[in-house]
N, C-alpha and C. Protein backbone atom coordinates (compact mmCIF):
# COMPACT_ATOMS: atom_id res chain seq x y z
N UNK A 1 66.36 71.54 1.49
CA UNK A 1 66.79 70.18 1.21
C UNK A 1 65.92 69.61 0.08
N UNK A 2 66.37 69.16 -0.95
CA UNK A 2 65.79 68.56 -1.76
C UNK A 2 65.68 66.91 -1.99
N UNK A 3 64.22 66.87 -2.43
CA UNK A 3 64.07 65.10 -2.25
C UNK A 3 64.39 63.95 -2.41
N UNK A 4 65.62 64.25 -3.31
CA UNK A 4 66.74 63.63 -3.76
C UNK A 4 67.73 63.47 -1.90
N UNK A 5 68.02 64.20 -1.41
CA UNK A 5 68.85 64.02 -0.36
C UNK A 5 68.17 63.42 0.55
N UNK A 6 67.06 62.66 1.17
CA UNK A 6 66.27 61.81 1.57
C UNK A 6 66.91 60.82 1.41
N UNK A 7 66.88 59.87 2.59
CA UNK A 7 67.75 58.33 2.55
C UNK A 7 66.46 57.59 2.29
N UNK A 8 65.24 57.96 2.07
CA UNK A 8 63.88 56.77 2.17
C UNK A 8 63.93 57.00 -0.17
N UNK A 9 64.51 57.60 -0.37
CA UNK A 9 64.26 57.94 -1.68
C UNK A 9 64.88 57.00 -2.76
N UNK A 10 65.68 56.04 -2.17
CA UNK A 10 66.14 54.88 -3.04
C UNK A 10 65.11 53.78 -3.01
N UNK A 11 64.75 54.07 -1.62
CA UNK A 11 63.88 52.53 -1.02
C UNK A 11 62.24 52.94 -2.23
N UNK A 12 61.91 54.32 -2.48
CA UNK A 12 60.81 54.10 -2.89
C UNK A 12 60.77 54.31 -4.59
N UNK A 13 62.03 54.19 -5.14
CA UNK A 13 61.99 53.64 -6.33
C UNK A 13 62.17 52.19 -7.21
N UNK A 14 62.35 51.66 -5.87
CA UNK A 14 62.70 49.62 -6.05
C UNK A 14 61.10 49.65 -5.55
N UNK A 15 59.46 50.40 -5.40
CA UNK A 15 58.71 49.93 -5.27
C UNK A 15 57.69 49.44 -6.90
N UNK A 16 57.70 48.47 -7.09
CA UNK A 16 56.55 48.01 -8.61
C UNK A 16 55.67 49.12 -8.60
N UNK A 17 55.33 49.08 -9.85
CA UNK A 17 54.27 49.82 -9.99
C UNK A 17 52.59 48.62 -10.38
N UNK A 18 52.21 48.38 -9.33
CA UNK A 18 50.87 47.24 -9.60
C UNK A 18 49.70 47.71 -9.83
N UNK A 19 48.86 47.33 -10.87
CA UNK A 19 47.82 48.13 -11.57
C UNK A 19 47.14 46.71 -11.11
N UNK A 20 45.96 46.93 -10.33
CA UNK A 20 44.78 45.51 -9.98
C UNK A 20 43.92 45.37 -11.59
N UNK A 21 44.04 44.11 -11.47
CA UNK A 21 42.95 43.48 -12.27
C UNK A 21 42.14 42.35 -12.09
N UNK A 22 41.34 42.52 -12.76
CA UNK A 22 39.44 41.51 -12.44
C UNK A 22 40.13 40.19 -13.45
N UNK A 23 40.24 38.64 -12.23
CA UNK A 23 40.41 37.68 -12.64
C UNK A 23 40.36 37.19 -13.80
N UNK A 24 40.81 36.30 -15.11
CA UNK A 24 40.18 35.93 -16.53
C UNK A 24 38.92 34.96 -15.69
N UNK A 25 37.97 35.26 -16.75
CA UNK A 25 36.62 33.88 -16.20
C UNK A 25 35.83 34.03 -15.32
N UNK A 26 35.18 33.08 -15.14
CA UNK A 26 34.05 33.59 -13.79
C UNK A 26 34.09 33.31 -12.96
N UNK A 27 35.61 33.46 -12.36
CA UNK A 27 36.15 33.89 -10.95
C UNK A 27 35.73 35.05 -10.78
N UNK A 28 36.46 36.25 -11.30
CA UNK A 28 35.96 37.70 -11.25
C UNK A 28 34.88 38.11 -11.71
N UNK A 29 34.05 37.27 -12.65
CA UNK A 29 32.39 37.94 -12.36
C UNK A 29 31.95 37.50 -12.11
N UNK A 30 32.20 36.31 -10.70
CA UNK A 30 31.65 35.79 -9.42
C UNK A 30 32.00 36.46 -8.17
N UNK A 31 32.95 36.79 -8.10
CA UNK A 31 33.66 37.46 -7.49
C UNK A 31 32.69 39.21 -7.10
N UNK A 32 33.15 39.75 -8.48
CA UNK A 32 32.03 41.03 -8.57
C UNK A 32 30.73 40.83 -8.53
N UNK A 33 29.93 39.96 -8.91
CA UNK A 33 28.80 39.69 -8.24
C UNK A 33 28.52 39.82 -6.71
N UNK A 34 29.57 38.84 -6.12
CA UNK A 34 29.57 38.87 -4.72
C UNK A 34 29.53 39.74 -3.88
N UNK A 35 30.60 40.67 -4.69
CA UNK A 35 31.29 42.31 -3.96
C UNK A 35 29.60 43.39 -4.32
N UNK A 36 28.95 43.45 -4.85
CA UNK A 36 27.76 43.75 -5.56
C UNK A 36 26.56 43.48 -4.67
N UNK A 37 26.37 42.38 -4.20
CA UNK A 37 25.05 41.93 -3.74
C UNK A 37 25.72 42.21 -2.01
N UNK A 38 27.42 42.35 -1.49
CA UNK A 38 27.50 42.77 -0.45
C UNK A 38 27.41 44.10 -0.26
N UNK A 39 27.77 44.85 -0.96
CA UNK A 39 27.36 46.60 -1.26
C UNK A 39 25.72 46.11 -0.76
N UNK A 40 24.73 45.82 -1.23
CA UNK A 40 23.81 46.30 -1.64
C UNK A 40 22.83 45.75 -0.24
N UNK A 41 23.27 44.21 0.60
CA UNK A 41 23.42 44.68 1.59
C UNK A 41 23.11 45.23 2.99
N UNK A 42 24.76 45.60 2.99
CA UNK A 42 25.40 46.78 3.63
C UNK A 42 24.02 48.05 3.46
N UNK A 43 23.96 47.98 2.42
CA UNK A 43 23.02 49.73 2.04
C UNK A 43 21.26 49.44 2.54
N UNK A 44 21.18 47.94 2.84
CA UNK A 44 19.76 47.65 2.91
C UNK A 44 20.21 47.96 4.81
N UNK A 45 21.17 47.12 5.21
CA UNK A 45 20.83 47.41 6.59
C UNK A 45 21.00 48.70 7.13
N UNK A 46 21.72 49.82 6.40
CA UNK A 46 22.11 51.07 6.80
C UNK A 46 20.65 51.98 6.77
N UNK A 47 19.27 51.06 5.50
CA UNK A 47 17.95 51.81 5.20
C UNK A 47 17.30 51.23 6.31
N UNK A 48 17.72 50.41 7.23
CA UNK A 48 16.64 49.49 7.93
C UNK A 48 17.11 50.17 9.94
N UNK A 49 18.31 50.40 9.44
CA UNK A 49 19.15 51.31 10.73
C UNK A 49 18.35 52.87 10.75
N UNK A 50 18.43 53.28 9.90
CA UNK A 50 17.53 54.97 9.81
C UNK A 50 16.58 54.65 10.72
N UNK A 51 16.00 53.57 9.70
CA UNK A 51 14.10 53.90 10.52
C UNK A 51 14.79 53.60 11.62
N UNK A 52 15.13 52.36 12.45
CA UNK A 52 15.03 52.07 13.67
C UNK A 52 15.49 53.31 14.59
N UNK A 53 16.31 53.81 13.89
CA UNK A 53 17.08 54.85 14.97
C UNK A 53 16.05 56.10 14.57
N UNK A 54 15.07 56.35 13.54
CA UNK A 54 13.96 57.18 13.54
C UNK A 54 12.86 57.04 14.69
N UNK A 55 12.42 55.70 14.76
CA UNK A 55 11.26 54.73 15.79
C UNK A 55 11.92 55.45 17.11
N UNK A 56 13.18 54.98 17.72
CA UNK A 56 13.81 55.32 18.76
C UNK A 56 13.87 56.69 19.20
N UNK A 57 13.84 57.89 18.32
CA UNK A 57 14.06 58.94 18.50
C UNK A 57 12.49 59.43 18.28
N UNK A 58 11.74 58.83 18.12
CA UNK A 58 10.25 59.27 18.09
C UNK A 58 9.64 58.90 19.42
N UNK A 59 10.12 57.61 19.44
CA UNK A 59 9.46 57.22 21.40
C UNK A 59 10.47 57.78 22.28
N UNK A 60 11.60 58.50 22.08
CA UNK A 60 12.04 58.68 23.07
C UNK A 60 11.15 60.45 23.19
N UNK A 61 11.42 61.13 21.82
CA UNK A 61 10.48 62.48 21.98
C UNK A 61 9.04 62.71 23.02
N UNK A 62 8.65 61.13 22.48
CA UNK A 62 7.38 60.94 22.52
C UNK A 62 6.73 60.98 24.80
N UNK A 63 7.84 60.30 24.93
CA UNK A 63 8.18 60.04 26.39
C UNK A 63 8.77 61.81 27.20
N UNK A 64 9.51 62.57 26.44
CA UNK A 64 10.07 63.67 27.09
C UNK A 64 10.97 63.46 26.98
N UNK A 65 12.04 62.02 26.85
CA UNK A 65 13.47 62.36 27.28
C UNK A 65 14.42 63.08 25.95
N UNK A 66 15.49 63.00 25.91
CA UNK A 66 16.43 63.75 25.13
C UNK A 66 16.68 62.85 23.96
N UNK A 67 16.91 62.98 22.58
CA UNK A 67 17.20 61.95 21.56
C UNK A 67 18.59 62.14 21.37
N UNK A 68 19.56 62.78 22.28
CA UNK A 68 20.45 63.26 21.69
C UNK A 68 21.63 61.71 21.51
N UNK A 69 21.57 60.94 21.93
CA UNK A 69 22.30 59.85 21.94
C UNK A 69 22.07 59.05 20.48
N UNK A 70 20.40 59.42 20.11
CA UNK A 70 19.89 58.66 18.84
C UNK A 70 20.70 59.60 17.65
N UNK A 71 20.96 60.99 17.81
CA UNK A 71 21.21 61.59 16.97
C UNK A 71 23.11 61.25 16.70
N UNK A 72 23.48 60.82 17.61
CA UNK A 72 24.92 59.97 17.09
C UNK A 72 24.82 58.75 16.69
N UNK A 73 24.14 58.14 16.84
CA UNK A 73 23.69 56.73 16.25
C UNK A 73 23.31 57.14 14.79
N UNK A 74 22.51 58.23 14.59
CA UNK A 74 21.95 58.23 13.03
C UNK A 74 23.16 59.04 12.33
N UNK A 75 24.12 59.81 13.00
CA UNK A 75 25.75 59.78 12.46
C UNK A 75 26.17 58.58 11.81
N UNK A 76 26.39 57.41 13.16
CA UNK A 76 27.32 56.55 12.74
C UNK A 76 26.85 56.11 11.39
N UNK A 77 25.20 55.73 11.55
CA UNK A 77 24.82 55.09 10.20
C UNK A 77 24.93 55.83 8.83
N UNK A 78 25.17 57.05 9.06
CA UNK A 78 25.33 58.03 7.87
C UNK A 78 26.64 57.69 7.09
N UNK A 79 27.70 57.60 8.40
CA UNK A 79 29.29 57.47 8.14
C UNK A 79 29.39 56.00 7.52
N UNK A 80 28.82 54.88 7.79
CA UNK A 80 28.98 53.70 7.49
C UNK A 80 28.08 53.43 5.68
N UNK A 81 26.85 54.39 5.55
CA UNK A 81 26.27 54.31 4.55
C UNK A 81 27.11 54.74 3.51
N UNK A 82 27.74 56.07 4.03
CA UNK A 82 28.79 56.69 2.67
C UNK A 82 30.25 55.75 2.71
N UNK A 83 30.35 54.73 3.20
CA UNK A 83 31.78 54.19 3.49
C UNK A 83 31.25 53.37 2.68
N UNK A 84 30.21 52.57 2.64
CA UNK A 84 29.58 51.43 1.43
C UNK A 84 29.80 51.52 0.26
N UNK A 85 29.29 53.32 0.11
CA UNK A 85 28.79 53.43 -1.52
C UNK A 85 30.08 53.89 -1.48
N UNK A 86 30.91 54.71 -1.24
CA UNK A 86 32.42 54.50 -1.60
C UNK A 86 33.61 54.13 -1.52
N UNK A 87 32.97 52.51 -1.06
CA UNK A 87 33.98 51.62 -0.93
C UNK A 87 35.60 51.16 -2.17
N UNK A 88 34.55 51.86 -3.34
CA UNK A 88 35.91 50.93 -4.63
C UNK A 88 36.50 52.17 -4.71
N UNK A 89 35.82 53.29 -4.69
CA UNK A 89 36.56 54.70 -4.76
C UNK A 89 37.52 54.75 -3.61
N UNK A 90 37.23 54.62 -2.42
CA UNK A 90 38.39 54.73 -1.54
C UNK A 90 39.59 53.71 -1.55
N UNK A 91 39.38 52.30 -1.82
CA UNK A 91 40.13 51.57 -2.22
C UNK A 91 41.17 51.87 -3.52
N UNK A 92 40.40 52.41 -4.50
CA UNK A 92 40.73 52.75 -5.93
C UNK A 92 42.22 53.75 -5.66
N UNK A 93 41.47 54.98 -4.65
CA UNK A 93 42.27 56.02 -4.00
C UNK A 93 43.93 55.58 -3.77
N UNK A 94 43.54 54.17 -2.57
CA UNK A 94 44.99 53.90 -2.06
C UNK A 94 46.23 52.68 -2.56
N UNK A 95 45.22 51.80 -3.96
CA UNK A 95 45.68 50.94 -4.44
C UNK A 95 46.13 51.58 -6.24
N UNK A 96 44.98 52.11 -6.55
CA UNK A 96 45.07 52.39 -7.93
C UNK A 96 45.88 53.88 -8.16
C-alpha cells in the first residue's frame, strides 16, 4: 500500500509549515535572557543535587547500610541535568 492511499494523507498536507522566531525588540532578548539564567539554574541545582546525593551515599556507606536507593536518585539527577542542557535541541527536534 502506498502513502498516497492513506485517508490521514490529505489531512497532513493542509498542515502550515511554521518556522519559530525570536520576537522584534527586547521582548526576545528579555525573553532569552530569561530562558538563559533559567538553564543555568536548573544546572546549578542539578551541581548542588550531586553533592547532596554524594553526602547521602557517603553516610549511608559510612553507617553499613546499602546506597542503592542514592544510586537512582543520582540517575534521576543525571536525566534531569541532560534534559536542561538539551532543552532547545529537543524542542528544536519537535518544533523546528
Amino acid at each position: 500500500m502506498k502513502t498516497q492511499d492513506y485517508w490521514f494523507t490529505p489531512l497532513a498536507d493542509d498542515i502550515p509549515d511554521s518556522k519559530p522566531k525570536q520576537p522584534p525588540g527586547s521582548i526576545g532578548d528579555g525573553l532569552s535572557t530569561l530562558m538563559n539564567w533559567g538553564s543555568w539554574v536548573v544546572m546549578a541545582i542539578c551541581g548542588l543535587a550531586v553533592l547532596v546525593c554524594a553526602g547521602r551515599m557517603a553516610m549511608a556507606h559510612r553507617s553499613g547500610a546499602d546506597g542503592g536507593e542514592h544510586m537512582v536518585g543520582l540517575v534521576w539527577i543525571i536525566i534531569a541535568a541532560v534534559l536542561a542542557g538539551s532543552g532547545a535541541a529537543i524542542v528544536n527536534t519537535f518544533i523546528g
